[in-house]
C-alpha atoms as a PDB file:
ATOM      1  CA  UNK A   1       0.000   0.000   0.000  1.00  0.00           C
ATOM      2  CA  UNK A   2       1.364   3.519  -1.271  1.00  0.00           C
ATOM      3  CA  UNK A   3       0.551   6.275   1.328  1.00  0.00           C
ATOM      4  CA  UNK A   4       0.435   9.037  -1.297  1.00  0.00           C
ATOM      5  CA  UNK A   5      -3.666   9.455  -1.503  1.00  0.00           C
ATOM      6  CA  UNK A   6      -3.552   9.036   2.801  1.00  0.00           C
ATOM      7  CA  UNK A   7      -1.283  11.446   2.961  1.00  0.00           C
ATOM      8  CA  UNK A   8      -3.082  13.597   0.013  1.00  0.00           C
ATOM      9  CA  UNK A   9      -6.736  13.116   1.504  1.00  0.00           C
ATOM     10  CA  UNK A  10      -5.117  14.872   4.980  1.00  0.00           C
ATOM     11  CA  UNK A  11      -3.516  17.031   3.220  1.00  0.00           C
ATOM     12  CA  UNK A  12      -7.118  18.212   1.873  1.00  0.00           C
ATOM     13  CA  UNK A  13      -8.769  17.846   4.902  1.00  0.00           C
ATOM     14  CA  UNK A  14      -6.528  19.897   7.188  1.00  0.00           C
ATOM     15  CA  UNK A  15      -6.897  22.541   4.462  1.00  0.00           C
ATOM     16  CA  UNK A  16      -4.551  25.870   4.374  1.00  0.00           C
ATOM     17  CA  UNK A  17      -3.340  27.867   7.125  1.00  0.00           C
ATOM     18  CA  UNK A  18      -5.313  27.881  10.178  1.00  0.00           C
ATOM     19  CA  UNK A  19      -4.525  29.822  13.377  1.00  0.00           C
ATOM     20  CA  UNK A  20      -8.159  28.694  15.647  1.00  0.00           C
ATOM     21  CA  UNK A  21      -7.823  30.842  19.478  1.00  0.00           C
ATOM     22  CA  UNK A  22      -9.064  27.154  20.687  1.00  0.00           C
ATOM     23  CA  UNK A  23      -6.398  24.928  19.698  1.00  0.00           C
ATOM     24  CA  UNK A  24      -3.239  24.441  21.845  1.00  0.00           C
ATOM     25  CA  UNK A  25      -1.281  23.592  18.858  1.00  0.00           C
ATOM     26  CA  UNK A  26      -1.048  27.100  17.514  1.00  0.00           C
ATOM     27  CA  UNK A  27      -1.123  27.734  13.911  1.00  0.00           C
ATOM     28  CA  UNK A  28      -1.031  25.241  11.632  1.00  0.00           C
ATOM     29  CA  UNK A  29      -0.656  25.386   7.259  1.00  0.00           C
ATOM     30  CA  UNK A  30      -2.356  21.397   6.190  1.00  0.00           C
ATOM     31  CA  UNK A  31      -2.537  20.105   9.441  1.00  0.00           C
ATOM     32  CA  UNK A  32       1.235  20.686  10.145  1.00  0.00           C
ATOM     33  CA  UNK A  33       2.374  22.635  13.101  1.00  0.00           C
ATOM     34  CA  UNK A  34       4.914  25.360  12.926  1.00  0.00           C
ATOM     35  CA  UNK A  35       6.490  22.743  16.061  1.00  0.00           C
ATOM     36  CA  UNK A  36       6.773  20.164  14.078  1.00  0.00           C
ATOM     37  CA  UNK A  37       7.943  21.944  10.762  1.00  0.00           C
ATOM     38  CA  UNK A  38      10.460  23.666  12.818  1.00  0.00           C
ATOM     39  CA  UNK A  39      11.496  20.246  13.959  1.00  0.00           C
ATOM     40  CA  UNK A  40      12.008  18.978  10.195  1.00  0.00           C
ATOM     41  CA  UNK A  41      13.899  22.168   9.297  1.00  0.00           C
ATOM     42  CA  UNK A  42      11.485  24.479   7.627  1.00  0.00           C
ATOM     43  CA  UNK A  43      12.354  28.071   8.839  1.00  0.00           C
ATOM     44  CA  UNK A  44       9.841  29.906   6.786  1.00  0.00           C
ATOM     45  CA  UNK A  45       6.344  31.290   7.997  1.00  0.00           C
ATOM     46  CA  UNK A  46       4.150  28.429   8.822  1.00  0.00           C
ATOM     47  CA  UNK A  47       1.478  29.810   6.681  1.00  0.00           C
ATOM     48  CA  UNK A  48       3.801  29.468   3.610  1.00  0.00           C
ATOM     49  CA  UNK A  49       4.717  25.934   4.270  1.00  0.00           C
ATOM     50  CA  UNK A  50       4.950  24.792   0.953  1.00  0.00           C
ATOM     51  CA  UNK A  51       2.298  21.850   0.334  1.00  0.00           C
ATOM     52  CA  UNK A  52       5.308  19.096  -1.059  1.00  0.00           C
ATOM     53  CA  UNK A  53       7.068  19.605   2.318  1.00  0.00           C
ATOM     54  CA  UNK A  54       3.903  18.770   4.406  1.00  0.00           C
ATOM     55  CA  UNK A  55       3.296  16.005   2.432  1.00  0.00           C
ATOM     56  CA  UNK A  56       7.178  14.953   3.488  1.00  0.00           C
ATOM     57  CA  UNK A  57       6.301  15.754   7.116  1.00  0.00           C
ATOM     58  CA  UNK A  58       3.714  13.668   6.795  1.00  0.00           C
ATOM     59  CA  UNK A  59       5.605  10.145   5.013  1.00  0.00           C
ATOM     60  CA  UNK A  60       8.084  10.442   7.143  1.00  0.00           C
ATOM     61  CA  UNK A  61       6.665  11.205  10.616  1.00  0.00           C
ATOM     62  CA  UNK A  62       3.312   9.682  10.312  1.00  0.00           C
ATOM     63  CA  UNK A  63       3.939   6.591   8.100  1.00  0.00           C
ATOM     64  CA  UNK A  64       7.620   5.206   7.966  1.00  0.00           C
ATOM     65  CA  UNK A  65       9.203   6.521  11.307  1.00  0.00           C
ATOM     66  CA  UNK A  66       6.110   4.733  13.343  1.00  0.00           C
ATOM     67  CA  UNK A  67       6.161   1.437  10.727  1.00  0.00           C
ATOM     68  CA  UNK A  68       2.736   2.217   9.534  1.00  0.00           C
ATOM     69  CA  UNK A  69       4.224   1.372   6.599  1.00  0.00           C
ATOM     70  CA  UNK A  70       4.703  -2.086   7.989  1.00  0.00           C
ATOM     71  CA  UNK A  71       1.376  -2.608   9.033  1.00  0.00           C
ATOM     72  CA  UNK A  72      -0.070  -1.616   5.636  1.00  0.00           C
ATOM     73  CA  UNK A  73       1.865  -4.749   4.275  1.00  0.00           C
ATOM     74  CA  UNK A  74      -0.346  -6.932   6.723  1.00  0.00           C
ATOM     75  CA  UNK A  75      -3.420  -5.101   6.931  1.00  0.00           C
ATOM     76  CA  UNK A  76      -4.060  -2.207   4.663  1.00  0.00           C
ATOM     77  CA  UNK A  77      -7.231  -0.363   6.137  1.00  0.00           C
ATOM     78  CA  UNK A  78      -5.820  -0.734   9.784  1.00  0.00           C
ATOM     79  CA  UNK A  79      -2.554   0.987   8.660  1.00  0.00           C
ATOM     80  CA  UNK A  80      -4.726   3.863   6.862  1.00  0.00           C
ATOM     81  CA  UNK A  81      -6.487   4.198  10.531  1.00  0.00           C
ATOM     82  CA  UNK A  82      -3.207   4.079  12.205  1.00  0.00           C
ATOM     83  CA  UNK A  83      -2.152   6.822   9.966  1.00  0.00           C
ATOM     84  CA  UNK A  84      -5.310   9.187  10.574  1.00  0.00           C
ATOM     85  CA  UNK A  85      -5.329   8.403  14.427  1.00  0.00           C
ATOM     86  CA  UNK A  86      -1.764   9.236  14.222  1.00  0.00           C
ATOM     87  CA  UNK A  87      -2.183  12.240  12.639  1.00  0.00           C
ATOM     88  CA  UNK A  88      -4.931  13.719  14.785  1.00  0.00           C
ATOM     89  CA  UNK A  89      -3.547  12.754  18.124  1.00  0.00           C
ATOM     90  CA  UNK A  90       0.308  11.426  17.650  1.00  0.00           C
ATOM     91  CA  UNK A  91       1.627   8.365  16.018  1.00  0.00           C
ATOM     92  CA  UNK A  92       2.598   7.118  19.798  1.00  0.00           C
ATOM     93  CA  UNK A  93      -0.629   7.674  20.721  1.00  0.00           C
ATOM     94  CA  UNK A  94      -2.023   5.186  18.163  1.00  0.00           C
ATOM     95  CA  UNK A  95       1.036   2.630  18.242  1.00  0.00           C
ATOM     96  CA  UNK A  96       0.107   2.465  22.046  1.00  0.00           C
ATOM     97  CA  UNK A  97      -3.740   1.843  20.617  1.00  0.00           C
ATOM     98  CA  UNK A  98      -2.673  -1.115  18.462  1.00  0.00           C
ATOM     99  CA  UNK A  99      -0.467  -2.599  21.482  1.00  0.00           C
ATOM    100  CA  UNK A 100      -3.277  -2.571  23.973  1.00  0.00           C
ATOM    101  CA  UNK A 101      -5.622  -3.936  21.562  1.00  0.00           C
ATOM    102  CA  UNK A 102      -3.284  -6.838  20.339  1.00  0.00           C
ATOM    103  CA  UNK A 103      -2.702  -7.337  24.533  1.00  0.00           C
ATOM    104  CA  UNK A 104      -6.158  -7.720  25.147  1.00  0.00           C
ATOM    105  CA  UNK A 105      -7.355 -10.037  21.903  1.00  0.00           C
ATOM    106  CA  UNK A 106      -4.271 -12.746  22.629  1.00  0.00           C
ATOM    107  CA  UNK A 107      -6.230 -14.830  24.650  1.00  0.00           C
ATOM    108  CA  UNK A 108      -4.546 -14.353  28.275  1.00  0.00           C
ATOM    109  CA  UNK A 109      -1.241 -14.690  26.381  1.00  0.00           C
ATOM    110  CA  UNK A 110      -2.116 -18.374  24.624  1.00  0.00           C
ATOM    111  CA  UNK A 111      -1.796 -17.436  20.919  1.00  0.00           C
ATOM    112  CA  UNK A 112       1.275 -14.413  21.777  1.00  0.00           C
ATOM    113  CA  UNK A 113       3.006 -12.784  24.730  1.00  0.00           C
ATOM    114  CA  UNK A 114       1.977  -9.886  26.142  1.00  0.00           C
ATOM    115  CA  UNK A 115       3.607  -6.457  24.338  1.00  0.00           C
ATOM    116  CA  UNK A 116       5.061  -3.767  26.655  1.00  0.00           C
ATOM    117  CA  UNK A 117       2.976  -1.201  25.786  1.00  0.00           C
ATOM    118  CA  UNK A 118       5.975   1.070  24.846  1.00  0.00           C
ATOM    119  CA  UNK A 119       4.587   3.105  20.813  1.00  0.00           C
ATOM    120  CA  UNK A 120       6.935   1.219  19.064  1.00  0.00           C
ATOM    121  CA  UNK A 121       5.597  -1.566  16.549  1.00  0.00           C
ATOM    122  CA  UNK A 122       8.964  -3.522  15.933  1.00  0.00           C
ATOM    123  CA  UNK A 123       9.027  -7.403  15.620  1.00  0.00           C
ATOM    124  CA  UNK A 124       6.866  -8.160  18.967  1.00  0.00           C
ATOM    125  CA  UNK A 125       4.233  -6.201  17.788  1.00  0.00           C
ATOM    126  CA  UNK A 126       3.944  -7.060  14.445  1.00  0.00           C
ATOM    127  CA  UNK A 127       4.436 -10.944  15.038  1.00  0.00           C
ATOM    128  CA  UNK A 128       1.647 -10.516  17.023  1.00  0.00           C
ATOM    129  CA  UNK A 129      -0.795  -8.777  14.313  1.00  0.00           C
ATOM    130  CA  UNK A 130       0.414 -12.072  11.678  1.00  0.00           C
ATOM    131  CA  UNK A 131      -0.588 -14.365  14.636  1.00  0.00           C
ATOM    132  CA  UNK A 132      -3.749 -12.897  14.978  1.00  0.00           C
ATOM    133  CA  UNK A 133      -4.679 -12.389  11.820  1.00  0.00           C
ATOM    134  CA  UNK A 134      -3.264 -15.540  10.787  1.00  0.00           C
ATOM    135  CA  UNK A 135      -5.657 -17.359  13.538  1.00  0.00           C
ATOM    136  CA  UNK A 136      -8.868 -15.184  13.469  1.00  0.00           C
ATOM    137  CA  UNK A 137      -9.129 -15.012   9.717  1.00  0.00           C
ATOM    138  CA  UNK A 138     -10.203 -12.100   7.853  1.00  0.00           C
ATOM    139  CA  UNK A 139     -12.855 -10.474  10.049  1.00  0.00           C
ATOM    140  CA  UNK A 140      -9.509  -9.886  12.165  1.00  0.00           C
ATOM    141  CA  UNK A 141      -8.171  -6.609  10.190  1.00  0.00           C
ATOM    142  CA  UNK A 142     -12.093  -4.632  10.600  1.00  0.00           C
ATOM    143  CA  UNK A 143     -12.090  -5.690  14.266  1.00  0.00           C
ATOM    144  CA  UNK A 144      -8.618  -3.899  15.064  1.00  0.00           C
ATOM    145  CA  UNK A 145     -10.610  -0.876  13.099  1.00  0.00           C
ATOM    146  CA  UNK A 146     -13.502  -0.761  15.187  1.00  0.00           C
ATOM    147  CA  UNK A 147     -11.197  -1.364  18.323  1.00  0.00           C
ATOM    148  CA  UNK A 148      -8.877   1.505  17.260  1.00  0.00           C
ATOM    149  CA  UNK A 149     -12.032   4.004  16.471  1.00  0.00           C
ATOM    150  CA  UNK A 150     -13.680   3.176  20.005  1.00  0.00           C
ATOM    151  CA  UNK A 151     -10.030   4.113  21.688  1.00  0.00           C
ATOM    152  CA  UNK A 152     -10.246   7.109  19.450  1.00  0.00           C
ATOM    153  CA  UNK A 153     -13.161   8.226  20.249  1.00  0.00           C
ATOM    154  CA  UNK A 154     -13.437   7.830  24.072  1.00  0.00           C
ATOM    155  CA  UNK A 155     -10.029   9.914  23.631  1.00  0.00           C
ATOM    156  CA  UNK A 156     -11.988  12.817  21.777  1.00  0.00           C
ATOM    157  CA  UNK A 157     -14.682  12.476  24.536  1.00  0.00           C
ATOM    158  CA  UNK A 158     -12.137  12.485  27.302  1.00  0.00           C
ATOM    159  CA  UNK A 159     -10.475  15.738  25.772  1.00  0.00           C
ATOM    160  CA  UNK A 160     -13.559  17.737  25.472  1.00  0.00           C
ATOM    161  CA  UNK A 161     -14.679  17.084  28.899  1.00  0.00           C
ATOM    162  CA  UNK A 162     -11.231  17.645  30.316  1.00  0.00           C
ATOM    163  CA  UNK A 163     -10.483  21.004  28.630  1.00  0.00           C
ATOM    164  CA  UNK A 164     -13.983  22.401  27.347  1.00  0.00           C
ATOM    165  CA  UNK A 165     -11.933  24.350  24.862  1.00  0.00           C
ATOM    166  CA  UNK A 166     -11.660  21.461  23.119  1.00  0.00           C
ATOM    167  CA  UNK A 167     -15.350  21.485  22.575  1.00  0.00           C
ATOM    168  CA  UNK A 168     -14.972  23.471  19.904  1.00  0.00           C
ATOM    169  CA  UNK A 169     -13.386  20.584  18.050  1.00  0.00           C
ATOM    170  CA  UNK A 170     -15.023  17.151  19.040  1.00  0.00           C
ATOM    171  CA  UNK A 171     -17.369  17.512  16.621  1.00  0.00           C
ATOM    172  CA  UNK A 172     -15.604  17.696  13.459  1.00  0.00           C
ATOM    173  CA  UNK A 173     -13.075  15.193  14.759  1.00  0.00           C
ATOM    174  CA  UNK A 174     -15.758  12.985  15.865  1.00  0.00           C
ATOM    175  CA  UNK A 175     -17.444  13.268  12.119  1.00  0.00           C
ATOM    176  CA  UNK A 176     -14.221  13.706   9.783  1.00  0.00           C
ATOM    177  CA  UNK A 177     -13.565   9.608  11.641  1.00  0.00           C
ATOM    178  CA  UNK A 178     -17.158   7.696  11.054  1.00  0.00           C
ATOM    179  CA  UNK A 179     -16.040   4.861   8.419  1.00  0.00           C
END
C-alpha cells in the first residue's frame, strides 16, 4: 500500500493555514504545526509551508518513522487508521492503541506474549498482528478498526470534557472519523 492518496486526503482535509484561538497547537498550514515543521527544518512562515514539504512531514513522521508502513503490508485499512489516528492525536498515541488492543485479543497470552505497551511496533508487535490475523481469519483486520475508532473516540470524549476548549473541536473530529 502507497501512502500518497492518505497522505493527500489529509492534506485536503486539514486545508490551508489555520490559526483557531481554541487549539493548543497554535497555527497550523495542512494540518502541520509550525512545532513540528520547525522540527524537520522548515524556517519559513508556517502559513507558507509549501504543500510538497507537508506532504514529506507527513511520510516520514506519520507513516515510515512509526512502521505504519509495515502494518499496511499486513493489513491495509488498519494501517490507513493508524495513519489518521496518528495524525490527529500522535503516532505514539495510536502505536500504544494497536499494542493494547493486540494485549487484550491474545487470549490471556495463549496465541502471543503480552507487548510492553511502549509506541513502538517492531518485531513483537507485528508478530503478534500475523498471529492474529493468521488465527482469526479475515474479520480480524475490521475488528482492530472498530477497536482503534472506540479508543479514538473515548479519547476525543475524554479531551472535550477535560479542557472544554476542546469542545470546539469534538465535533468535526468525531465526524471527519465515522467509516
Amino acid at each position: 500500500m502507497d501512502a500518497t492518496k492518505l497522505i493527500e486526503d489529509v492534506i485536503d482535509r486539514e486545508g490551508g493555514y489555520v490559526d483557531h484561538p481554541a487549539d493548543r497547537g497554535g497555527p497550523t498550514r495542512f494540518g502541520i504545526t509550525q512545532a513540528v515543521a520547525r522540527a524537520e527544518g522548515y524556517t519559513g512562515a508556517i502559513r507558507d509551508l509549501p504543500r510538497p514539504l507537508a506532504a514529506r512531514i507527513y511520510r516520514r513522521r506519520y507513516w515510515q518513522a512509526p512502521n505504519f508502513d509495515r502494518v499496511a503490508t499486513r493489513a491495509p485499512l488498519l494501517a490507513a487508521e493508524l495513519f489518521d489516528t496518528g495524525v490527529n492525536m500522535g503516532p505514539a498515541i495510536a502505536a500504544t492503541f494497536l499494542q493494547r488492543i493486540l494485549n487484550a485479543l491474545n487470549r490471556q497470552q495463549r496465541d502471543w506474549a503480552d507487548l510492553a505497551v511502549d509506541a513502538n511496533i517492531g518485531a513483537r508487535t507485528l508478530h503478534a498482528l500475523d498471529t492474529l490475523l493468521a488465527t482469526r481469519g479475515p474479520s480480524a483486520e475490521a475488528v482492530l478498526v472498530k477497536a482503534i475508532n472506540a479508543l479514538q473516540g473515548e479519547r476525543y470524549l475524554h479531551l472535550a470534557e477535560t479542557r472544554p476548549a476542546n469542545e470546539a473541536f469534538l465535533y468535526g473530529w468525531l465526524a471527519q472519523r465515522i467509516a
